[in-house]
C-alpha atoms as a PDB file:
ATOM      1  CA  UNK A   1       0.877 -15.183  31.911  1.00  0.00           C
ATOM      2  CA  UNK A   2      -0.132 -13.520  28.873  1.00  0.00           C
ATOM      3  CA  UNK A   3      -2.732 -11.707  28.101  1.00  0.00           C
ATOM      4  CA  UNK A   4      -5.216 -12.735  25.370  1.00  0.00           C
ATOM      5  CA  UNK A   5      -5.596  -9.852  22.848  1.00  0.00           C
ATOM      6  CA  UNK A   6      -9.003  -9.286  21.930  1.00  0.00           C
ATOM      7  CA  UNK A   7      -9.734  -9.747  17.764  1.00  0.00           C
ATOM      8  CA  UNK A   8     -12.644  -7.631  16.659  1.00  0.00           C
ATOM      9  CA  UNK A   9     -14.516  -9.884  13.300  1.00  0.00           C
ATOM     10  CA  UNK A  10     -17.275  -8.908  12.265  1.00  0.00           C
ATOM     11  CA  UNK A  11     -19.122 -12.248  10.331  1.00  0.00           C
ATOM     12  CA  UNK A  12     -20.961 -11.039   7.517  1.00  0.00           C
ATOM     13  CA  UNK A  13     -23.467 -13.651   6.359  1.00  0.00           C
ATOM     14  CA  UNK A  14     -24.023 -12.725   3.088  1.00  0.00           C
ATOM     15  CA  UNK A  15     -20.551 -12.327   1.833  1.00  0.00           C
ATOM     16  CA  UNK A  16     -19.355 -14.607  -0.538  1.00  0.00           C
ATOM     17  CA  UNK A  17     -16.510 -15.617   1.176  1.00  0.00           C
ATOM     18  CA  UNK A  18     -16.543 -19.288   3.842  1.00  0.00           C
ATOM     19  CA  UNK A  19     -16.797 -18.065   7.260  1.00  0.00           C
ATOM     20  CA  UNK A  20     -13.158 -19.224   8.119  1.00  0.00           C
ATOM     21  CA  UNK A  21     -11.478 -17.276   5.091  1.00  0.00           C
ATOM     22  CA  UNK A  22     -13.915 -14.373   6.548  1.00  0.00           C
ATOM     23  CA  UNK A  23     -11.963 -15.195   9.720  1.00  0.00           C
ATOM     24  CA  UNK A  24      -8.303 -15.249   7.815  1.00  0.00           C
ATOM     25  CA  UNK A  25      -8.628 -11.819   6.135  1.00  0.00           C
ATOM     26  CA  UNK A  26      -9.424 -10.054   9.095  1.00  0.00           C
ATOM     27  CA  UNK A  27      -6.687 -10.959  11.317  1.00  0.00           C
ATOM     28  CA  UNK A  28      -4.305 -10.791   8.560  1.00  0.00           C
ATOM     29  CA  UNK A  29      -5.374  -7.343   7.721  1.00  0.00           C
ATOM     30  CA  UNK A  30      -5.336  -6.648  11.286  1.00  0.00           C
ATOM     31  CA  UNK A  31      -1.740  -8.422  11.768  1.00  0.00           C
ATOM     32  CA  UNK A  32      -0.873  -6.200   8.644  1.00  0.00           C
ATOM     33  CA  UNK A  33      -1.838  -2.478  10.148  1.00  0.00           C
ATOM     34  CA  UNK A  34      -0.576  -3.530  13.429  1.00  0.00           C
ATOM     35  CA  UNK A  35      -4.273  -3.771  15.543  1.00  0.00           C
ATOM     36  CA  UNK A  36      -2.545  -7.342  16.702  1.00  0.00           C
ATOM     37  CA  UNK A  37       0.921  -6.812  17.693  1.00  0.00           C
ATOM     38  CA  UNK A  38       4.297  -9.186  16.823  1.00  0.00           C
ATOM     39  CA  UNK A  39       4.046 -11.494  20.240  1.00  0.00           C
ATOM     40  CA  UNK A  40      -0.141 -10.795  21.295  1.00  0.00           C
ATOM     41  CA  UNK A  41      -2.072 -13.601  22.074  1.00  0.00           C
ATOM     42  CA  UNK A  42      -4.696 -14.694  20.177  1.00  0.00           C
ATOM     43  CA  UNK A  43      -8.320 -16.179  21.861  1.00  0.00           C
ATOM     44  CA  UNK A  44      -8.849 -19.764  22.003  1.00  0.00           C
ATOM     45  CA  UNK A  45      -9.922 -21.970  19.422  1.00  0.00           C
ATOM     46  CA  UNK A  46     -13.097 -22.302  21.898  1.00  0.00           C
ATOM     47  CA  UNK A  47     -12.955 -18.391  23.038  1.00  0.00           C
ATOM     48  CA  UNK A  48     -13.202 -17.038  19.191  1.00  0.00           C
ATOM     49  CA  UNK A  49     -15.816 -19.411  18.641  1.00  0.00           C
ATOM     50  CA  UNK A  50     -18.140 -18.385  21.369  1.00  0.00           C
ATOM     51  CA  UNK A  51     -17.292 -14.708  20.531  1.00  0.00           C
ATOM     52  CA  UNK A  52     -18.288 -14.987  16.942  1.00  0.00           C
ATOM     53  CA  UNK A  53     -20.962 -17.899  17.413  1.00  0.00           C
ATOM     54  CA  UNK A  54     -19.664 -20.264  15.160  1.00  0.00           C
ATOM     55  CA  UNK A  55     -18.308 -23.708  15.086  1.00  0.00           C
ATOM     56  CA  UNK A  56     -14.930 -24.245  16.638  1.00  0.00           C
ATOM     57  CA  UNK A  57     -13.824 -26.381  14.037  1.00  0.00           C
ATOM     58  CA  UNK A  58     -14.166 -22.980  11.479  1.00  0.00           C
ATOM     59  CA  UNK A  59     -12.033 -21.439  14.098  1.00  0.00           C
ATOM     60  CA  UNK A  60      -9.474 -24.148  13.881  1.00  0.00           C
ATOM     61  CA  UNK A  61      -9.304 -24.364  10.138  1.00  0.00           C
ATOM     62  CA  UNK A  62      -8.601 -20.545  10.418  1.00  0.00           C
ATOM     63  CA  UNK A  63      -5.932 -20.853  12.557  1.00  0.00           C
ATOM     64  CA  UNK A  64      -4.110 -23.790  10.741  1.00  0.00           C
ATOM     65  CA  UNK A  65      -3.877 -21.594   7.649  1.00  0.00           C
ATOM     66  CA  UNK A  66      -2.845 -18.726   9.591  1.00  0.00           C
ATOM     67  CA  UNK A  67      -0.273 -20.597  11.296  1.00  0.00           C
ATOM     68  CA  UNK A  68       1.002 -22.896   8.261  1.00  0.00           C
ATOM     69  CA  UNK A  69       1.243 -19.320   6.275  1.00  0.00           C
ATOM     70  CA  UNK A  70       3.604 -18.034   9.393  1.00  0.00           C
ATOM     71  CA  UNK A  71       1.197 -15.149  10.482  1.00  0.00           C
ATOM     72  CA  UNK A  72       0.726 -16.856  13.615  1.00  0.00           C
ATOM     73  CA  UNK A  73       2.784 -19.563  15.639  1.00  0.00           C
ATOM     74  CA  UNK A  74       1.630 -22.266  18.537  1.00  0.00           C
ATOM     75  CA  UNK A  75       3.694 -22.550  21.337  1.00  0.00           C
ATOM     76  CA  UNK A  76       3.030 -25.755  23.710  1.00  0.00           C
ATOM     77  CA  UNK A  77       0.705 -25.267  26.231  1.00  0.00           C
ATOM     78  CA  UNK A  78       0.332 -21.289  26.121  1.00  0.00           C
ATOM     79  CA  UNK A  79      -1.755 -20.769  22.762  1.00  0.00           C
ATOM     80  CA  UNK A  80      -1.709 -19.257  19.302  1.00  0.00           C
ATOM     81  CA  UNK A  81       0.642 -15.570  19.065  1.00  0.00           C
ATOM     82  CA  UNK A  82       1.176 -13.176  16.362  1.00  0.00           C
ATOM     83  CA  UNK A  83       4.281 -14.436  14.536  1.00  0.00           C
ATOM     84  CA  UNK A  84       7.287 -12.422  13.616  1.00  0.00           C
ATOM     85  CA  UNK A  85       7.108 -11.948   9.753  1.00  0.00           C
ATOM     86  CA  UNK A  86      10.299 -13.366   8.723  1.00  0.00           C
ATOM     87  CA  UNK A  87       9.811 -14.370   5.182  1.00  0.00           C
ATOM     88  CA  UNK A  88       8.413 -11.633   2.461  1.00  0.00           C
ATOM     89  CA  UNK A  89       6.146 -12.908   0.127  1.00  0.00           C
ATOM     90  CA  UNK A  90       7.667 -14.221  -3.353  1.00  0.00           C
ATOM     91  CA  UNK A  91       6.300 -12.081  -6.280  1.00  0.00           C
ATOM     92  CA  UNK A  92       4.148 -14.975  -7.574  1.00  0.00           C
ATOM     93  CA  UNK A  93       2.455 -15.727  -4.217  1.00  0.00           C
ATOM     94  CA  UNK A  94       1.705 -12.069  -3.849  1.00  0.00           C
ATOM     95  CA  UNK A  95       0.154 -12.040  -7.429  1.00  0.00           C
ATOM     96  CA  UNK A  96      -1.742 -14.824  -6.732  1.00  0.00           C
ATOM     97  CA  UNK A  97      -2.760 -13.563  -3.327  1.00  0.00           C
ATOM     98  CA  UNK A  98      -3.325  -9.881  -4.899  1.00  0.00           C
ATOM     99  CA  UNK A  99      -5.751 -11.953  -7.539  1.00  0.00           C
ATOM    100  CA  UNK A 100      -7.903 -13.395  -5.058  1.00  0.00           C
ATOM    101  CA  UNK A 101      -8.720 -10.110  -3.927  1.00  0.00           C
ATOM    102  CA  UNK A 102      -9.133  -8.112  -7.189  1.00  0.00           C
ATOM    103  CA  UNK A 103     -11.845 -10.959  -7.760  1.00  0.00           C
ATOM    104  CA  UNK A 104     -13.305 -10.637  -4.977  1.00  0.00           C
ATOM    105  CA  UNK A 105     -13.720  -7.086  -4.633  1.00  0.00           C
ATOM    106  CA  UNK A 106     -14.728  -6.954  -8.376  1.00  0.00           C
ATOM    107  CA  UNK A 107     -17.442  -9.634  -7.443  1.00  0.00           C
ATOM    108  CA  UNK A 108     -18.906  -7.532  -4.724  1.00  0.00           C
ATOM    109  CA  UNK A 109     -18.800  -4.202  -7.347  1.00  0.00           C
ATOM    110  CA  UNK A 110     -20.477  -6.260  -9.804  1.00  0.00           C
ATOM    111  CA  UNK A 111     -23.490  -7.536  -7.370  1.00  0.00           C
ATOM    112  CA  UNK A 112     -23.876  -4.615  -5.640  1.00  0.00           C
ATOM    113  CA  UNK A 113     -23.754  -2.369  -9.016  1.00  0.00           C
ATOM    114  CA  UNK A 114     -21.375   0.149  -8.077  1.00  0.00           C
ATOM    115  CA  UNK A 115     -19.987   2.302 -10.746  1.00  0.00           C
ATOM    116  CA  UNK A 116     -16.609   1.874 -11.407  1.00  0.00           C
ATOM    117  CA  UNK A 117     -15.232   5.144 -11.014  1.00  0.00           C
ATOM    118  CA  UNK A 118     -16.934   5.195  -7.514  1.00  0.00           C
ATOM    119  CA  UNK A 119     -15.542   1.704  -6.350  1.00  0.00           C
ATOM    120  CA  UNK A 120     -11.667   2.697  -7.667  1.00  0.00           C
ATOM    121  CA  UNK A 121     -12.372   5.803  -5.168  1.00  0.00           C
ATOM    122  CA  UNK A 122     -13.040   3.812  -2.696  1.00  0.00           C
ATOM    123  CA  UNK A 123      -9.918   1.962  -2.114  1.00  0.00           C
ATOM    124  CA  UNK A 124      -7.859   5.153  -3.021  1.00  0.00           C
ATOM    125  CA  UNK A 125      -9.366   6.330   0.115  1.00  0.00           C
ATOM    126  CA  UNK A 126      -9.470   3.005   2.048  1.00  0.00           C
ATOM    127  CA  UNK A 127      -5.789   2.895   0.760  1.00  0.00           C
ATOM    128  CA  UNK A 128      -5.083   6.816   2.175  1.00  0.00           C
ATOM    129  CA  UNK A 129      -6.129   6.155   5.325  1.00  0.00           C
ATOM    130  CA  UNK A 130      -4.299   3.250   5.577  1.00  0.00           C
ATOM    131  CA  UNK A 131      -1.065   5.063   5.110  1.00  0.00           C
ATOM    132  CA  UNK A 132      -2.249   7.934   7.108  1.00  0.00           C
ATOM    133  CA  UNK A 133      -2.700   6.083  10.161  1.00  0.00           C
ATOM    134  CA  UNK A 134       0.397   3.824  10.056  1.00  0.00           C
ATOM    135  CA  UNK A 135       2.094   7.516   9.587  1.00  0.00           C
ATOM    136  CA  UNK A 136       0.789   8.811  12.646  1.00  0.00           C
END
């Protein structure tokens, strides 16, 4: 039987973002620098909803955009896994995705008035240590 790999989300409540996109960029970005392996199981539907509080249908709606995206895949009767990426993104849909979260981080700059120089050094860093740890 497989194991259920545990997701760490943090819900912020005052982000801009719906709870279940919240829920979508973390396990992507955690899918992405390898925290959830190719093949781990994910929690339950139920499971992640207890764990974060929320309603299970936010958990759900989550998953279905995971899974219709190919990040994740359902197999009968055992649960929700890490899919193998077989597809890369086309150059429009990572534009468009790339968009979103220009906008988004611009959004939080802007409300949280952050100088620019400051919030470009930022994700040069966040970016560094990115690399740096899929390096080592």
């Amino acid at each position: 039987m497989n194991r259920v790999t545990p997701v760490a989300i943090a819900i912020t409540t005052g982000d801009p973002r719906p709870i279940a996109r919240q829920i979508v960029d973390a396990i992507r970005r955690q899918i992405s620098t390898g925290e959830l392996s190719v093949g781990g199981k994910l929690p339950s539907v139920r499971g992640l909803a207890q764990q974060l509080g929320i309603n299970p249908n936010t958990v759900s709606k989550a998953y279905a955009q995971l899974t219709g995206e190919g990040w994740l895949e359902a197999h009968a009767g055992l649960g929700l896994f890490v899919a193998v990426r077989r597809d890369q993104l086309s150059s429009a849909e990572r534009e468009r995705r790339l968009g979103e979260a220009v906008d988004r981080f611009v959004g939080e700059v802007i409300a949280i008035r952050c100088p620019a120089d400051e919030a470009v050094a930022a994700v040069a860093d966040a970016l560094d240590a990115l690399s740096f740890a899929k390096s080592a």
